[in-house]
Protein backbone atom coordinates (compact mmCIF):
# COMPACT_ATOMS: atom_id res chain seq x y z
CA UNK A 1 -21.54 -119.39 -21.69
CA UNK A 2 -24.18 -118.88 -18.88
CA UNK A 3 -23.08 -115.66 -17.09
CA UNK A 4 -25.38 -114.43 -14.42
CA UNK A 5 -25.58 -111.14 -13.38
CA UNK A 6 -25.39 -109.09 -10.15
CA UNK A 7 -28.96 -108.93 -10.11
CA UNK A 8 -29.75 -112.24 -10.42
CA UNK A 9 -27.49 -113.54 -7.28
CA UNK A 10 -29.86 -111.48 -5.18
CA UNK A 11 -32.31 -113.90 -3.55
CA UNK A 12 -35.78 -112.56 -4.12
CA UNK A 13 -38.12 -116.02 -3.01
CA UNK A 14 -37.26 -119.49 -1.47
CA UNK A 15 -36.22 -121.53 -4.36
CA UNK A 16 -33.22 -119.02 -4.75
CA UNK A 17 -31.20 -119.51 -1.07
CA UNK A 18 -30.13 -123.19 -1.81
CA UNK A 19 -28.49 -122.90 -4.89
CA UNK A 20 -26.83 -119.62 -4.10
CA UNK A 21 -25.66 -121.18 -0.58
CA UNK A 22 -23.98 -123.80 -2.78
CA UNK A 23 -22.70 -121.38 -5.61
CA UNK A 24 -20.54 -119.35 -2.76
CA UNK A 25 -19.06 -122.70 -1.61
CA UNK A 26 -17.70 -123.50 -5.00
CA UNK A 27 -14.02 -122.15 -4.57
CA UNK A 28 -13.68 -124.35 -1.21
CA UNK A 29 -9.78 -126.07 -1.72
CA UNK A 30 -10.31 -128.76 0.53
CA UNK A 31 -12.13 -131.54 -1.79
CA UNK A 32 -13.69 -133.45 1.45
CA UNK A 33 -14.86 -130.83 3.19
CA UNK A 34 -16.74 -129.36 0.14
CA UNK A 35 -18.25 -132.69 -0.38
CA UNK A 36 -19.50 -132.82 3.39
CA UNK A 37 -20.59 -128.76 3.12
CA UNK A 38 -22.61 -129.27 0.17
CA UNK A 39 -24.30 -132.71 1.35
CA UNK A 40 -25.11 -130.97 4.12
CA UNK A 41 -26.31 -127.72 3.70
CA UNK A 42 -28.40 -129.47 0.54
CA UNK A 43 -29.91 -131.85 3.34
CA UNK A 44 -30.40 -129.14 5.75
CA UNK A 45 -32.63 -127.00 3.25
CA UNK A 46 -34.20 -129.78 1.96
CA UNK A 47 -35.16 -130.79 5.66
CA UNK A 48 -36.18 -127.42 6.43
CA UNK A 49 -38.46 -126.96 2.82
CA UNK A 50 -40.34 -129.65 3.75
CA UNK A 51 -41.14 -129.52 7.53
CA UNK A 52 -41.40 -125.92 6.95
CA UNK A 53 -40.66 -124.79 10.23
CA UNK A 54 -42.57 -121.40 12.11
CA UNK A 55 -39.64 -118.37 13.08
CA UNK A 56 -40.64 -119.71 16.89
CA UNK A 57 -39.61 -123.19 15.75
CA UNK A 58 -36.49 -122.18 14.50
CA UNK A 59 -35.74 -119.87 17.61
CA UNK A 60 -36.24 -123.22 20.07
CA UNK A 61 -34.44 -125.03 17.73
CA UNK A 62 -31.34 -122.79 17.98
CA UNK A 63 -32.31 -122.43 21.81
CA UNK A 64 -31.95 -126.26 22.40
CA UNK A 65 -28.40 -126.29 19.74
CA UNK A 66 -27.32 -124.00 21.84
CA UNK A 67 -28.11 -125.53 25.46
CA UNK A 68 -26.09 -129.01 24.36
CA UNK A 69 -23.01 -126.58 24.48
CA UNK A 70 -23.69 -124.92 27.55
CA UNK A 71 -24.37 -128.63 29.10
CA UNK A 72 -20.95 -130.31 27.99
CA UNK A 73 -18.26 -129.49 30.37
CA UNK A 74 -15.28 -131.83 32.17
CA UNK A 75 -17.77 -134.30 33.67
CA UNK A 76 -20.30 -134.25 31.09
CA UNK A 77 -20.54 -134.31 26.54
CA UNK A 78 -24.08 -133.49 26.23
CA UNK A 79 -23.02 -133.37 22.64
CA UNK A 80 -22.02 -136.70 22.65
CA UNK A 81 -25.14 -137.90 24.27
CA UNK A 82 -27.55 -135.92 21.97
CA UNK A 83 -25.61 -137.81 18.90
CA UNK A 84 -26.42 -141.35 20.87
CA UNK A 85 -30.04 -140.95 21.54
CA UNK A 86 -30.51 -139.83 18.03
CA UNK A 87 -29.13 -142.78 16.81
CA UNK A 88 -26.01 -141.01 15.05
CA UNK A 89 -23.66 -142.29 16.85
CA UNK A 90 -24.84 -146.03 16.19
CA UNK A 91 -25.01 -145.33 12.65
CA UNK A 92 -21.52 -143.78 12.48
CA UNK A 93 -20.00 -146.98 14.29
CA UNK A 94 -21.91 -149.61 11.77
CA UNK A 95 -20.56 -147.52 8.43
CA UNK A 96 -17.62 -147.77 9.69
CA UNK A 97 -16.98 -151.06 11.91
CA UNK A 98 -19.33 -153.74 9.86
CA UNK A 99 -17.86 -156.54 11.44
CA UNK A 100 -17.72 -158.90 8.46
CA UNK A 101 -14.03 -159.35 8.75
CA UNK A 102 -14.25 -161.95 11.88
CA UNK A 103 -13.19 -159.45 14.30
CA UNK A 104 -15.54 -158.76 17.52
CA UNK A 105 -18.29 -156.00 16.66
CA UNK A 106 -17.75 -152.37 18.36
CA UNK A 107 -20.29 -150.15 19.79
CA UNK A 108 -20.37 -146.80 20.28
CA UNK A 109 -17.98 -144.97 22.97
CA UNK A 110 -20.57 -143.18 24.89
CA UNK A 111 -20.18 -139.73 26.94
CA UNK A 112 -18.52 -141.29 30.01
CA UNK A 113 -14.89 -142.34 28.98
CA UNK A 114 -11.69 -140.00 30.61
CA UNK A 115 -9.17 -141.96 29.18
CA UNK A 116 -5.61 -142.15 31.59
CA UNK A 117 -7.21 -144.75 33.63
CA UNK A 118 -4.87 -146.50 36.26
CA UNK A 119 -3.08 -149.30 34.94
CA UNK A 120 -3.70 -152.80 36.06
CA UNK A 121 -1.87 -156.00 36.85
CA UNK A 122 -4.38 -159.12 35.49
CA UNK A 123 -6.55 -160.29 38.36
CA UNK A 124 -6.72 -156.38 39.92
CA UNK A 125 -9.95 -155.38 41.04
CA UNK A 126 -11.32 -151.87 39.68
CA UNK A 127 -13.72 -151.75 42.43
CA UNK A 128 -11.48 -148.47 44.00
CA UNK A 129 -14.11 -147.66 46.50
CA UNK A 130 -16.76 -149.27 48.69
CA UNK A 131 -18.87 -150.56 45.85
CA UNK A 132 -22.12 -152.46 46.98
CA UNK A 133 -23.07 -155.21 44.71
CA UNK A 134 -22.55 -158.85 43.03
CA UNK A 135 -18.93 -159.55 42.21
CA UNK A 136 -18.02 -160.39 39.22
CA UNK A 137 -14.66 -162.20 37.61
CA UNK A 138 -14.13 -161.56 34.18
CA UNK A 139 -11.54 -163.40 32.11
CA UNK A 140 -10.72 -162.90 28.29
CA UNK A 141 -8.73 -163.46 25.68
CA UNK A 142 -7.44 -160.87 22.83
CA UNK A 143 -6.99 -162.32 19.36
CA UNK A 144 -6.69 -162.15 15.67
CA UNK A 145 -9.57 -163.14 13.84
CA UNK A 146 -7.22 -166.58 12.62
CA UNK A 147 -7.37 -167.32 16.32
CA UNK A 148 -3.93 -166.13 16.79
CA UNK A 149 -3.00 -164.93 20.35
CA UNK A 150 -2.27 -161.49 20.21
CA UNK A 151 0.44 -160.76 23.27
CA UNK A 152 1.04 -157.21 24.99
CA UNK A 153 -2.51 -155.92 23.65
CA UNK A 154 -3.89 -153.30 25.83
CA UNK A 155 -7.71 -153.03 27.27
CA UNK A 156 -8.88 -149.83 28.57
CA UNK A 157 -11.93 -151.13 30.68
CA UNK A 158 -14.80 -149.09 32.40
CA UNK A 159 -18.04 -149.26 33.65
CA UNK A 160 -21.03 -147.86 35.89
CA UNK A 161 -21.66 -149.33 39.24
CA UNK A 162 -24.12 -151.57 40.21
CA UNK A 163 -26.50 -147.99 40.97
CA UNK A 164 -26.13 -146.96 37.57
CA UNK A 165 -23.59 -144.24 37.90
CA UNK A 166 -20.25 -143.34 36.33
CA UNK A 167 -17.74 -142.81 39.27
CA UNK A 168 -17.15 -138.94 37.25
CA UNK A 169 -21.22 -138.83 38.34
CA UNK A 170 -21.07 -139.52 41.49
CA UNK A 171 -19.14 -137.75 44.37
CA UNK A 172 -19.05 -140.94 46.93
CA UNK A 173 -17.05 -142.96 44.17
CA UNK A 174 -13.23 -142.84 44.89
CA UNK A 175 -11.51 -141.26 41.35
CA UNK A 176 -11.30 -143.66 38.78
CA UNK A 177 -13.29 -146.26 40.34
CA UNK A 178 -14.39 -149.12 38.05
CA UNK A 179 -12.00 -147.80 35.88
CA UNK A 180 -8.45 -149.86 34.88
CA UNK A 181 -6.45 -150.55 32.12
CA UNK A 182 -5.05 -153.85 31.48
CA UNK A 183 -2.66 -156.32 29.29
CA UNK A 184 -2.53 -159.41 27.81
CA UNK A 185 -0.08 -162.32 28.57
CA UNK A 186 2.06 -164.18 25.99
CA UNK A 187 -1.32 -166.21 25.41
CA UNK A 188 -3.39 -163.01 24.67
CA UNK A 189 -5.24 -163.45 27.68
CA UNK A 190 -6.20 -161.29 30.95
CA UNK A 191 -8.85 -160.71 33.79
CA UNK A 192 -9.97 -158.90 36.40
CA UNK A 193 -12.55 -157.98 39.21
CA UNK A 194 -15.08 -155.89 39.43
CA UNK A 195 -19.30 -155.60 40.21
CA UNK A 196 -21.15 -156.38 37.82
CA UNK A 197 -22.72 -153.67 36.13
CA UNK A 198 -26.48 -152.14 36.27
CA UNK A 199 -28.61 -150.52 33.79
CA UNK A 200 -28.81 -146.87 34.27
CA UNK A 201 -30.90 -143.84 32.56
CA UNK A 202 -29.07 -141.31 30.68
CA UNK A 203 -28.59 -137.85 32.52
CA UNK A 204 -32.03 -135.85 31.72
CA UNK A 205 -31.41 -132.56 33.22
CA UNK A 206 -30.38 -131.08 30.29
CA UNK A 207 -31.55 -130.49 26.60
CA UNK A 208 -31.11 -134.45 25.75
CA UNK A 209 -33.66 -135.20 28.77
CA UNK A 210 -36.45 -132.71 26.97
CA UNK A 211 -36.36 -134.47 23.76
CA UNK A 212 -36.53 -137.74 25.37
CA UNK A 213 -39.46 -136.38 27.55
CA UNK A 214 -40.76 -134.56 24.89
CA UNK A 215 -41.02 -138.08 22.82
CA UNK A 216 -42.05 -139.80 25.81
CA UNK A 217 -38.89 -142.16 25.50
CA UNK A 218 -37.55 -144.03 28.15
CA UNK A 219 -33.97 -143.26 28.87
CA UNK A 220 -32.24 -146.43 30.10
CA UNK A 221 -29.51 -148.24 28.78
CA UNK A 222 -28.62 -151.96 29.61
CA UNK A 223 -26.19 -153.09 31.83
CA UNK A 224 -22.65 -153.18 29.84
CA UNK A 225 -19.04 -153.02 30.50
CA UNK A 226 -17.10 -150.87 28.31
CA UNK A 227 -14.04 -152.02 26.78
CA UNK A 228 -11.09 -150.47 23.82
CA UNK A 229 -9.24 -152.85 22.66
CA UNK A 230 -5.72 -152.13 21.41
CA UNK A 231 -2.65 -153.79 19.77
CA UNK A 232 0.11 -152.40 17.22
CA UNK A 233 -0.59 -153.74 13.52
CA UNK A 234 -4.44 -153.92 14.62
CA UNK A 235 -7.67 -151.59 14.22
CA UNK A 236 -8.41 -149.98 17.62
CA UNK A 237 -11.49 -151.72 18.99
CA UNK A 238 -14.11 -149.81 20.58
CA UNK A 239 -17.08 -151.76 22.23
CA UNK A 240 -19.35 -153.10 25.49
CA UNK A 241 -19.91 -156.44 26.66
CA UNK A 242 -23.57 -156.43 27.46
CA UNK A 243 -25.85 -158.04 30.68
CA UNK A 244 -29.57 -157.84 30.73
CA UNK A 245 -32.60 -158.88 29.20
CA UNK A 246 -33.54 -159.19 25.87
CA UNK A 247 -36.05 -156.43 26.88
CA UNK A 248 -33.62 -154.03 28.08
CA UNK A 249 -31.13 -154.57 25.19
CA UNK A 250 -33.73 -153.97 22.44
CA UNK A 251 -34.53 -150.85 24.69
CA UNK A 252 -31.35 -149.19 24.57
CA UNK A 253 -31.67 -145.22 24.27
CA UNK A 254 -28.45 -145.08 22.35
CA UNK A 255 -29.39 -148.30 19.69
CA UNK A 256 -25.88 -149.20 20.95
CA UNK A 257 -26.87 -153.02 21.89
CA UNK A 258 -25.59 -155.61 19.33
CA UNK A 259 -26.35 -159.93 19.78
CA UNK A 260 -22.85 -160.39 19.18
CA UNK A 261 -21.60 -159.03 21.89
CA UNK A 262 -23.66 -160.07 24.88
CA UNK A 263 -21.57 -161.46 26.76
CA UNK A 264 -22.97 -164.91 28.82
CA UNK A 265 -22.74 -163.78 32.70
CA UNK A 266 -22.91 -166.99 34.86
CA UNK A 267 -23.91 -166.50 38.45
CA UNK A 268 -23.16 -168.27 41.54
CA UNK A 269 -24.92 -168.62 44.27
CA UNK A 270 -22.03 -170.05 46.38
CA UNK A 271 -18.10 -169.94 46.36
CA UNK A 272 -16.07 -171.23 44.19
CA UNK A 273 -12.27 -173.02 44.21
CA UNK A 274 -11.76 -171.53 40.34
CA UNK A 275 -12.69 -167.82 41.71
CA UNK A 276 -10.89 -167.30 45.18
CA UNK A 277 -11.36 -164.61 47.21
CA UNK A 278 -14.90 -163.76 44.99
CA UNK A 279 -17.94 -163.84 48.12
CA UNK A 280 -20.49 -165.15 46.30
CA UNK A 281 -23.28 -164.24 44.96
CA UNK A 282 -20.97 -163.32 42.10
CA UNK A 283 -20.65 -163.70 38.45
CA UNK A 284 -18.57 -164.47 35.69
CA UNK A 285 -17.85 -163.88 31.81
CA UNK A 286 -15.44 -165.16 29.74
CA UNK A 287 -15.02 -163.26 26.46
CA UNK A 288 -12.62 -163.49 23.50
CA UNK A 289 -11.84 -160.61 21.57
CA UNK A 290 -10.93 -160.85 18.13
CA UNK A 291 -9.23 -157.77 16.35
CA UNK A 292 -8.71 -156.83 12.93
CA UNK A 293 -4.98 -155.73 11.39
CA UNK A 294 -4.97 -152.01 10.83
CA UNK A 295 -3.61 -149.09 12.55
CA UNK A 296 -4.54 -147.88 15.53
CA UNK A 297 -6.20 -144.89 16.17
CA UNK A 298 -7.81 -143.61 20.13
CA UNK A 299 -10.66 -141.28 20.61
CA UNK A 300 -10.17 -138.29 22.23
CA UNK A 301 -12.05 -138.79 25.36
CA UNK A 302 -15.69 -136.73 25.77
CA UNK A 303 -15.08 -135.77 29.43
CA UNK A 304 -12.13 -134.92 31.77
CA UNK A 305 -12.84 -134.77 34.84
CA UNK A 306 -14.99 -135.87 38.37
CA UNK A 307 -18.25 -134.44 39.29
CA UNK A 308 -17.31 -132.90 42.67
């Protein structure tokens, strides 16, 4: 039997932190969260062996940690953002949602939803406040991936208006605005008013907006509508319905952007019988979401509160 002595567990050089880090682990119960522990603090030294970083590194390092904490509060997750921009967030989503079940792909949640938005009748518009911009009219359908109408499904919707800002961003937006919650009819399907949507940079006054300077990264994100999808007996869907370029979606800070789910915004350049009461110009988008069965499961939302 191997039996190591006293004086051997003291660390005396490099090569000796990483396996005695992992040897005082060892008696950790809770099977998953050794597994995660171990991965990490293995890819953590292994990261830090090889870049190899100076004590001033590691000090700004800890500094900027640090500052993402400092920055989150009840109108803003700089956590959350710092995970999006680094692609994390993106990667989590696709291990997790791979979309080769039929069902509509997800995207990431971002670090603007409050959750408890107002609830909606079907053809309310979330436009709360004076809201400058092209209308838009915005019908769907909610479905299983046989085509199945799926009745009584709920659809948390939200989105920035048309000058890129969350309403929680921006004190002349009433509470809530461009925020609604919605659901289906006996056919599955629902819709609603609104603006559309802009793209919009990424708040930079805080640690996420150094990196991004610091890597000379542009910090916009396409114009999108956010959207959770919900139904008993079906997996919580979590995703954006996207409107710009081909440019701007390849651009996307967060690598949130997907093909399958641009949605195709029609504009009109004069009114229309089919969408009373919509001044035109406006636009519309009809989109069918398809869910998958499971059990549903809501994210705990990043911020709270309104800026203000």
């Amino acid at each position: 039997m191997n039996h190591i002595s006293i004086e051997q567990k003291l660390i005396s050089r490099e090569e000796d932190v990483t396996p005695t880090v992992l040897r005082a682990m060892q008696n950790t119960t809770d099977a998953r969260l050794k597994e995660l522990v171990t991965s990490l603090v293995t890819h953590l030294h292994a990261f830090v062996g090889e870049t190899r970083p100076t004590e001033a590194e590691f000090e700004y390092g800890l500094r900027w940690i640090a500052a993402l904490g400092h920055h989150t509060n009840d109108f803003n997750n700089e956590v959350v953002l710092a995970a999006d921009v680094l692609g994390i967030s993106t990667l989590i989503d696709l291990i997790n949602n791979d979309g080769m079940q039929g069902e509509t792909m997800s995207a990431l949640l971002g670090p603007f939803y409050r959750g408890a938005a107002p609830i909606c009748a079907s053809g309310d518009c979330i436009a709360r406040s004076d809201t400058p911009g092209a209308g838009l009219y915005f019908t769907g359908r909610v479905t299983g991936v046989n085509g199945q109408p799926i009745a009584d499904a709920s659809l948390d919707v939200w989105q920035a208006s048309p000058v890129g800002l969350y309403e929680n961003q921006d004190e002349t937006q009433d509470d809530f605005n461009l925020r609604g919650k919605f659901t289906t009819d006996a056919d599955g399907r629902f819709h609603f008013v609104s603006v559309k949507p802009a793209g919009y940079p990424v708040p930079t006054d805080g640690p996420v907006g150094d990196l991004l300077r610091a890597q000379n990264r542009e910090p916009m994100r396409p114009a999108h509508i956010h959207f959770i999808v919900s139904a008993p007996g079906h997996k919580t869907l979590i995703t954006q319905i996207f409107a710009d370029s081909l440019e701007a979606l390849v651009g996307d800070v967060v690598f949130g952007a997907k093909k399958q789910i641009v949605g195709n915004f029609v504009r009109y350049d004069e009114p229309h019988p089919d969408y009373p009461g919509v001044a035109a110009p406006f636009f519309t988008c009809d989109y069918e979401f398809k869910l998958v069965e499971g059990t549903p499961c809501f994210p705990v939302p990043p911020i709270s509160g309104k800026k203000g």
